[in-house]
Protein backbone atom coordinates (compact mmCIF):
# COMPACT_ATOMS: atom_id res chain seq x y z
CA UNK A 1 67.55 64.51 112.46
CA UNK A 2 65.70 65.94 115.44
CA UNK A 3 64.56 68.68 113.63
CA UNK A 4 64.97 70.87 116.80
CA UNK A 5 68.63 72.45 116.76
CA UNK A 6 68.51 75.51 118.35
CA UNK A 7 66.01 78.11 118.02
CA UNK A 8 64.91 79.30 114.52
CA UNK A 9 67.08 82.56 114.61
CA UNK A 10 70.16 80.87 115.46
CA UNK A 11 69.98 78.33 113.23
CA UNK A 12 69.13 80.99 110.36
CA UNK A 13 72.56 82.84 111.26
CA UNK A 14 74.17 79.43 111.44
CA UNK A 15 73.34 79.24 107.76
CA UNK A 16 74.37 82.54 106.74
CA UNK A 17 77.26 81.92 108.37
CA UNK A 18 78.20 78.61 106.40
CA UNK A 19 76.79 80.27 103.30
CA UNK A 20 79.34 83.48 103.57
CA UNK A 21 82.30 80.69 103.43
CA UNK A 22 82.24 79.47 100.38
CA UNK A 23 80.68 79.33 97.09
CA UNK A 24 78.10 76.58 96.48
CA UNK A 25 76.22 74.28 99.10
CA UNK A 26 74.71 71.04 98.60
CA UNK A 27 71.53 70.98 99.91
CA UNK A 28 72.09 67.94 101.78
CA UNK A 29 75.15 69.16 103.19
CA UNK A 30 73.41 72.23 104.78
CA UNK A 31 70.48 70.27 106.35
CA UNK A 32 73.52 67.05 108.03
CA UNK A 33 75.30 70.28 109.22
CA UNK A 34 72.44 72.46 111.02
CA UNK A 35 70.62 68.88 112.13
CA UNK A 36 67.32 69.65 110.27
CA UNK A 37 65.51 68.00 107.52
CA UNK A 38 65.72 69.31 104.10
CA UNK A 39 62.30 70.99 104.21
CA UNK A 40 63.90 72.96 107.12
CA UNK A 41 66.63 74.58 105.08
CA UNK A 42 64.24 75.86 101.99
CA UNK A 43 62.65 77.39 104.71
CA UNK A 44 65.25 79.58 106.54
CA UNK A 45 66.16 79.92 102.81
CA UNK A 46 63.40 81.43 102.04
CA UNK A 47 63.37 83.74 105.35
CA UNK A 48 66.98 84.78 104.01
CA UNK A 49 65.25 85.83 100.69
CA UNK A 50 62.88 87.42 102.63
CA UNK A 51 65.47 89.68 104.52
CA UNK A 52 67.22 90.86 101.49
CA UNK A 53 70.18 88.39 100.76
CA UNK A 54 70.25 87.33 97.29
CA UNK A 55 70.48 83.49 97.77
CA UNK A 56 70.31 81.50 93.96
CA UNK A 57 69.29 77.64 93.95
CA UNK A 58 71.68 75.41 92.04
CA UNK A 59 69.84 72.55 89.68
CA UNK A 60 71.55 69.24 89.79
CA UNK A 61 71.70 66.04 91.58
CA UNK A 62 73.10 67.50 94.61
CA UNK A 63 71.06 70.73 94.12
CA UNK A 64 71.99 73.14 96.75
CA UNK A 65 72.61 77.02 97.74
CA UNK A 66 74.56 79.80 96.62
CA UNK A 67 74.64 82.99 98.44
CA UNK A 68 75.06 85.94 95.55
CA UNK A 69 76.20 90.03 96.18
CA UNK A 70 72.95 91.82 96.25
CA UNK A 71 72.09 95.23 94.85
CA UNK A 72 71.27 96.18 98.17
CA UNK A 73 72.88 96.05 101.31
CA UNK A 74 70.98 93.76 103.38
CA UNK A 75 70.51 93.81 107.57
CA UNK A 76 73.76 92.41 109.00
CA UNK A 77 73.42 88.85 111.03
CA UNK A 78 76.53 87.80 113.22
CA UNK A 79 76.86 85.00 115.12
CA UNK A 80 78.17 85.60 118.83
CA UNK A 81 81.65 84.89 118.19
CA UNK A 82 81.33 86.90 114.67
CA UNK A 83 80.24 90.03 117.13
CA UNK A 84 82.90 89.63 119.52
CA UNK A 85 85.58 89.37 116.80
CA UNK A 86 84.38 92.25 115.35
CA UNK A 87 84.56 94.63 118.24
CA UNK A 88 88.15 93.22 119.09
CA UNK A 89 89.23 93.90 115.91
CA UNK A 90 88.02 97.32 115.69
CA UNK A 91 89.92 97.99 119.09
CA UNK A 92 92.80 97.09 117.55
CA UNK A 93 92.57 99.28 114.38
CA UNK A 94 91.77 102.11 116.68
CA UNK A 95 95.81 102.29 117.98
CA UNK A 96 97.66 100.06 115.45
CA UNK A 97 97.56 102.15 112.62
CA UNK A 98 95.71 99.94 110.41
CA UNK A 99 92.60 102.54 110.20
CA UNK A 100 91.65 105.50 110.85
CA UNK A 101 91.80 105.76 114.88
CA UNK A 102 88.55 107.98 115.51
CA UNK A 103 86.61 106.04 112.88
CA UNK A 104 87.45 102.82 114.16
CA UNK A 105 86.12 104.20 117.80
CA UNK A 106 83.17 105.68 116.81
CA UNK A 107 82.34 102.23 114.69
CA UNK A 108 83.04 100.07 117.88
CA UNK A 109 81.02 102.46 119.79
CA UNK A 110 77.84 101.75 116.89
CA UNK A 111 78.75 97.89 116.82
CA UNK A 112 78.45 98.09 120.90
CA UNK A 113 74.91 100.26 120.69
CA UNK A 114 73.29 97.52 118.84
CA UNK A 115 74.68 94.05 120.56
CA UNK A 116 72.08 92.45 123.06
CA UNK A 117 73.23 92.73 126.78
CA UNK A 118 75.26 89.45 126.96
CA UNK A 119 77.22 90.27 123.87
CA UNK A 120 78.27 93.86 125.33
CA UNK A 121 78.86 92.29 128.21
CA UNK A 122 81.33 90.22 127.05
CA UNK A 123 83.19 92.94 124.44
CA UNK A 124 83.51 95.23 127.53
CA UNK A 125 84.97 92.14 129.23
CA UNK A 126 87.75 92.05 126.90
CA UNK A 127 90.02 94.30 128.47
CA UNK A 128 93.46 95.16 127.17
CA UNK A 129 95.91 97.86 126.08
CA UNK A 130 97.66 97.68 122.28
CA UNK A 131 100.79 99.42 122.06
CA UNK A 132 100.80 102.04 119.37
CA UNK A 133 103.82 101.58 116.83
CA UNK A 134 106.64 103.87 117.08
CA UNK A 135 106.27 103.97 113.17
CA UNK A 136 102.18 104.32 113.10
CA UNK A 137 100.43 106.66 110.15
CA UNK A 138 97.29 107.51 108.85
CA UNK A 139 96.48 106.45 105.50
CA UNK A 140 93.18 108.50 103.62
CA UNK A 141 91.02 105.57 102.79
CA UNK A 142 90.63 107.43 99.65
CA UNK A 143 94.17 106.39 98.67
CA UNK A 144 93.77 102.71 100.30
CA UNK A 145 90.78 102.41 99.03
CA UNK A 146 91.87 103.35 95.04
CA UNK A 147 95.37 101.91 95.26
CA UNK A 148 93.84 98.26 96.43
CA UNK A 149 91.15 98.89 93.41
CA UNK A 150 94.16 98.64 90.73
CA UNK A 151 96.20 95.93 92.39
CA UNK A 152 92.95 93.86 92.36
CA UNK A 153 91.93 95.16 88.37
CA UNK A 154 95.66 95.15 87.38
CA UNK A 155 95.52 98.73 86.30
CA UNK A 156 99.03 100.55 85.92
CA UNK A 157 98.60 103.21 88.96
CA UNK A 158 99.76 106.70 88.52
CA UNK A 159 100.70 108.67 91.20
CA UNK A 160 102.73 111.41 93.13
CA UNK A 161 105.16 110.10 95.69
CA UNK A 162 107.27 112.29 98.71
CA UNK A 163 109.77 110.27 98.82
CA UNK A 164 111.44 110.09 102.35
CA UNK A 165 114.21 112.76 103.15
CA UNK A 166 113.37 115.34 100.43
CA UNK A 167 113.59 118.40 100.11
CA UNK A 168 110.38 120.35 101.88
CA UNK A 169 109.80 122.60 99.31
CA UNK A 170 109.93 120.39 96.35
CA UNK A 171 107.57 118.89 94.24
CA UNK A 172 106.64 115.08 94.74
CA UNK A 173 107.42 112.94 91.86
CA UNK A 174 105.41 111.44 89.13
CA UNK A 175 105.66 107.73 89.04
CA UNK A 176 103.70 104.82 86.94
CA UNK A 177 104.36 101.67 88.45
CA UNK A 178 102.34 98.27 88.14
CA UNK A 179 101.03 97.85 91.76
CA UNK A 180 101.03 94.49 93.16
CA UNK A 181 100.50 94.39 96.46
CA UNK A 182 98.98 96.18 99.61
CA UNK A 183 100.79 95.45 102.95
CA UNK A 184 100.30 96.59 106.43
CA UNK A 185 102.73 96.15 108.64
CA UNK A 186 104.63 97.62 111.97
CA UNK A 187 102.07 100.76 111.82
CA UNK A 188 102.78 101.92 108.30
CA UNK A 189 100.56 100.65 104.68
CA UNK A 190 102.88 99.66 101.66
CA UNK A 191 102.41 99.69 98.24
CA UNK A 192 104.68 96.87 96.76
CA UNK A 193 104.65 97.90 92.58
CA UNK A 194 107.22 97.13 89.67
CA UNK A 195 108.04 100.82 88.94
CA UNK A 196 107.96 101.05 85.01
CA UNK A 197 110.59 103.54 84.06
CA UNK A 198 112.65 102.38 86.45
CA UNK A 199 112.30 98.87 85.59
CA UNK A 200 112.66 97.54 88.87
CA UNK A 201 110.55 96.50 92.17
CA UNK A 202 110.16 99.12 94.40
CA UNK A 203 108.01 99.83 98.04
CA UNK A 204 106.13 102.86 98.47
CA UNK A 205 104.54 104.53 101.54
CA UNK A 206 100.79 104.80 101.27
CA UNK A 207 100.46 107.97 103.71
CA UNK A 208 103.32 109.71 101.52
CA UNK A 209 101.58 108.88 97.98
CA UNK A 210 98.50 110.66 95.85
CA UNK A 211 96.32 108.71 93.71
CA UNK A 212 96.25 110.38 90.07
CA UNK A 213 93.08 109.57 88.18
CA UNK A 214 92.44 107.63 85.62
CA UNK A 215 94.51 104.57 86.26
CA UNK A 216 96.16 103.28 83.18
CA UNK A 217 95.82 100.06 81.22
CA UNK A 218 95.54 96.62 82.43
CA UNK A 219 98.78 94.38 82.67
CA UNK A 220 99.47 91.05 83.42
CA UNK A 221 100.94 90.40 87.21
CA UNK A 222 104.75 89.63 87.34
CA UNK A 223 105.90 87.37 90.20
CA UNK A 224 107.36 89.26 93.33
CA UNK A 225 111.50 87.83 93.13
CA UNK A 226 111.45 85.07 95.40
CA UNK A 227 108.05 84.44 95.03
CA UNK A 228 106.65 85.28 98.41
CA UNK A 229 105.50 89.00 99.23
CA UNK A 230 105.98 88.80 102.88
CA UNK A 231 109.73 87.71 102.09
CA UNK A 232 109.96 90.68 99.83
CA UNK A 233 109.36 93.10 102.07
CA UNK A 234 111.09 92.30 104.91
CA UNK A 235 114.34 91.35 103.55
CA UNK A 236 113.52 95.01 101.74
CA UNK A 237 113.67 96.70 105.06
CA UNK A 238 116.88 94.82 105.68
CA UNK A 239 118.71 96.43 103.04
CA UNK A 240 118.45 93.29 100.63
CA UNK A 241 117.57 92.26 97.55
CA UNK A 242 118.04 88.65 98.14
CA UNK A 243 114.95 87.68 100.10
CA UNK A 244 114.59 88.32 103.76
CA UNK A 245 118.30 88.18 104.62
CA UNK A 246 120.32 90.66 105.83
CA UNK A 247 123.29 91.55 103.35
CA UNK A 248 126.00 91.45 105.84
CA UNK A 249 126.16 88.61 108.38
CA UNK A 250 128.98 87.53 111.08
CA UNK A 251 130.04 86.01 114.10
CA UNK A 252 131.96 87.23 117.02
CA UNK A 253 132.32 85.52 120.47
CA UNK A 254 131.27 87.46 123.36
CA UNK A 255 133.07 87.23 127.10
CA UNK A 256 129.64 86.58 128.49
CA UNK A 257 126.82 83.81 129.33
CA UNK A 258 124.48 82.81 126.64
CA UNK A 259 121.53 83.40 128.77
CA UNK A 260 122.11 86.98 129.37
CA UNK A 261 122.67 87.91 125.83
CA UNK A 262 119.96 86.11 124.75
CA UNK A 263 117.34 88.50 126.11
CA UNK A 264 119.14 91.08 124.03
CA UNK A 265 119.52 89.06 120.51
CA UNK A 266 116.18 89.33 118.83
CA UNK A 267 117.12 88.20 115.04
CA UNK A 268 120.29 86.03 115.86
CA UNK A 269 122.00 82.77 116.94
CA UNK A 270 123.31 82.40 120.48
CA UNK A 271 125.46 79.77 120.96
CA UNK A 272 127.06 78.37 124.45
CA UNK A 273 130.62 78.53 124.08
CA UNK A 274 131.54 77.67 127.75
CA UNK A 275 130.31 79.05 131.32
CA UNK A 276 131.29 82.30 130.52
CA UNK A 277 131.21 82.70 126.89
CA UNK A 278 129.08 82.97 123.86
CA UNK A 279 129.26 82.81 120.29
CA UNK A 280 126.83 85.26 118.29
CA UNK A 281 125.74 85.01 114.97
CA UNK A 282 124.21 88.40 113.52
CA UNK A 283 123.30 90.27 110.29
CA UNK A 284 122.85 93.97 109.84
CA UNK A 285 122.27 96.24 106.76
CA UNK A 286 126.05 97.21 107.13
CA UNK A 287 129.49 95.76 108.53
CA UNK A 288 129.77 99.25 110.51
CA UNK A 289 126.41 99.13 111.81
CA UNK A 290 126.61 95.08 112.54
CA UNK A 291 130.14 95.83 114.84
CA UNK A 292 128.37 98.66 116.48
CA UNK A 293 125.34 96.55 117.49
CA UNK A 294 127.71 93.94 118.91
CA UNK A 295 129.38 96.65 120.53
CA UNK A 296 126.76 97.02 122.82
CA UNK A 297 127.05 93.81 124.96
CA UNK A 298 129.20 95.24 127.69
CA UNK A 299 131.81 92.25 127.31
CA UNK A 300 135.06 91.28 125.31
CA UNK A 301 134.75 90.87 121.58
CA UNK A 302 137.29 87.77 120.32
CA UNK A 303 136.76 85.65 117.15
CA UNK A 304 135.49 88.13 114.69
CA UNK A 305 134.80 86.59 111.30
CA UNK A 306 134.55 87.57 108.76
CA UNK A 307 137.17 90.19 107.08
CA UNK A 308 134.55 92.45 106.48
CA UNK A 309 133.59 92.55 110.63
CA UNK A 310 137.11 93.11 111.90
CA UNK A 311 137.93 96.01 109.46
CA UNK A 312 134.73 97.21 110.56
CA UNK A 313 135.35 97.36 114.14
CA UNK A 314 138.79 98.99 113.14
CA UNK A 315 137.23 101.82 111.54
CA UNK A 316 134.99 102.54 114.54
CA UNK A 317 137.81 102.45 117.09
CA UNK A 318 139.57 105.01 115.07
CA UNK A 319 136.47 107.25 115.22
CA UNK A 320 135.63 106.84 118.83
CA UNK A 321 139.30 107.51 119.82
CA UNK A 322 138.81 110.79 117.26
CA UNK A 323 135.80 111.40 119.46
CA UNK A 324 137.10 111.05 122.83
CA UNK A 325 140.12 112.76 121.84
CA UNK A 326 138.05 116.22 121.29
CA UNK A 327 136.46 115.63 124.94
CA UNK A 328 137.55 118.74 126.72
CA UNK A 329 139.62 117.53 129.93
């Protein structure tokens, strides 16, 4: 060992860096990994200490490290790429949704204040624009805050919910559900929770939901059906409660090119049939809806399959014919 690797304050955030990743650290480990003798690392140990972080010594053969929550909240060391990370990601809460917009702006511009010049310099390099979602809300970090409290004590939440489409003027209703899960995704924050009087799974909108306190009593998790949250959810917004599948699926060959439907086919199959034909495979949260989006391709429609798709695109030429019929000439 050189004894030598880097300067003394980047080799100290080197260490709290390897000591916020995991639990215990063999002392030997620590010093092969910064380059410095053991002496070295009781050291910068010690200068941790020093500086507030609450850093316990493990007896044993391979005695080591373990870096503890303090009572106290301790100055805040980052690394370069730790900085830079940070003030990306806080660009991105500002206009995804994910936080507060103004708070996330004013905490970039605090994060920004206190880098050194080459640091700010290279945040204010990285230049881009994040497109808002169509679907973005707000969330009170009140209600994130206690909702993601119960889901991690497995405390039966309480709450008032507007459910979507109600009536203005009515009340909310009272739910107690077993929450399970927090999930952010396409703008929005969703509380995935087995609803106990209805006895099923059920999603909930954080931004349309109000905490009640106190939480009730502990339970013990169930599994999420099929096992895999993300699954859930998005076979959920499908229409389905069979995983992340839509519930109606078919095929249809098109009177065009594969490759100028495939722009247009985002959660599909394209396949070439010949030079100017194309079979697509789709799924939709209806048979109507699923012959209306294959409707849109401005190209014969032969080969529909199954039942379910043809009577479907029966029943819609009926009601544009209705509809074109009541055109005034």
């Amino acid at each position: 060992m050189n004894g030598m690797a880097g300067s003394p304050s980047s080799r100290m955030l080197k260490l709290l860096s390897l000591l916020q990743t995991r639990r215990d650290w063999p002392g030997r480990v620590l010093s092969e990994r910064l380059d410095v003798s053991d002496r070295t690392v009781r050291r910068d140990i010690d200068q941790l200490r020093d500086l507030g972080y609450r850093i316990v010594a493990i007896k044993g053969p391979d005695g080591g490290y373990r870096l503890d929550a303090g009572s106290q909240l301790p100055p805040l060391l980052f690394d370069d790429d730790q900085a830079v990370a940070i003030a990306i990601a806080l660009q991105v809460a500002a206009t995804s949704g994910a936080a507060d917009g103004e708070a996330a702006l004013r905490a970039l511009a605090t994060v920004r204040q206190v880098l050194p010049s080459r640091l700010r310099h290279r945040t204010e390099g990285v230049s881009f624009t994040s497109l808002p979602s169509d679907a973005a809300t707000t969330v009170d970090t009140g209600v994130l805050v206690a909702v993601s409290a119960a889901v991690r004590a497995h405390q039966v939440l309480r709450f008032d919910y507007a459910s979507p489409g109600r009536d203005p003027d009515a009340a909310p209703s009272r739910r107690r559900a077993e929450p399970h899960h927090v999930v952010f995704g396409n703008g929005r924050w969703y509380l995935v929770a087995w609803d106990l009087d209805l006895g099923d799974w059920r999603v909930y909108r954080l931004d349309r939901l109000t905490v009640g306190i106190p939480t009730g009593p502990r339970f013990t998790p169930r599994t999420v059906p099929g096992g895999d949250v993300r699954d859930f959810l998005a076979g959920r917004f499908k229409g389905s409660d069979r995983g992340n599948t839509w519930p109606c699926t078919g095929e249809a060959v098109l009177g065009l090119p594969a490759r100028k439907a495939i722009p247009f086919v985002r959660d599909g199959i394209v396949e070439q049939v010949d030079r100017d034909r194309c079979r697509l495979i789709v799924g939709s949260w209806s048979w109507v809806a699923l012959a209306a989006s294959l409707g849109r391709f401005d190209a014969a429609i032969i080969d529909v399959a199954p039942r379910e798709l043809a009577d479907a695109f029966d029943l819609l030429a009926h009601r544009f014919a209705e509809a074109a019929a009541t055109q005034p000439t």
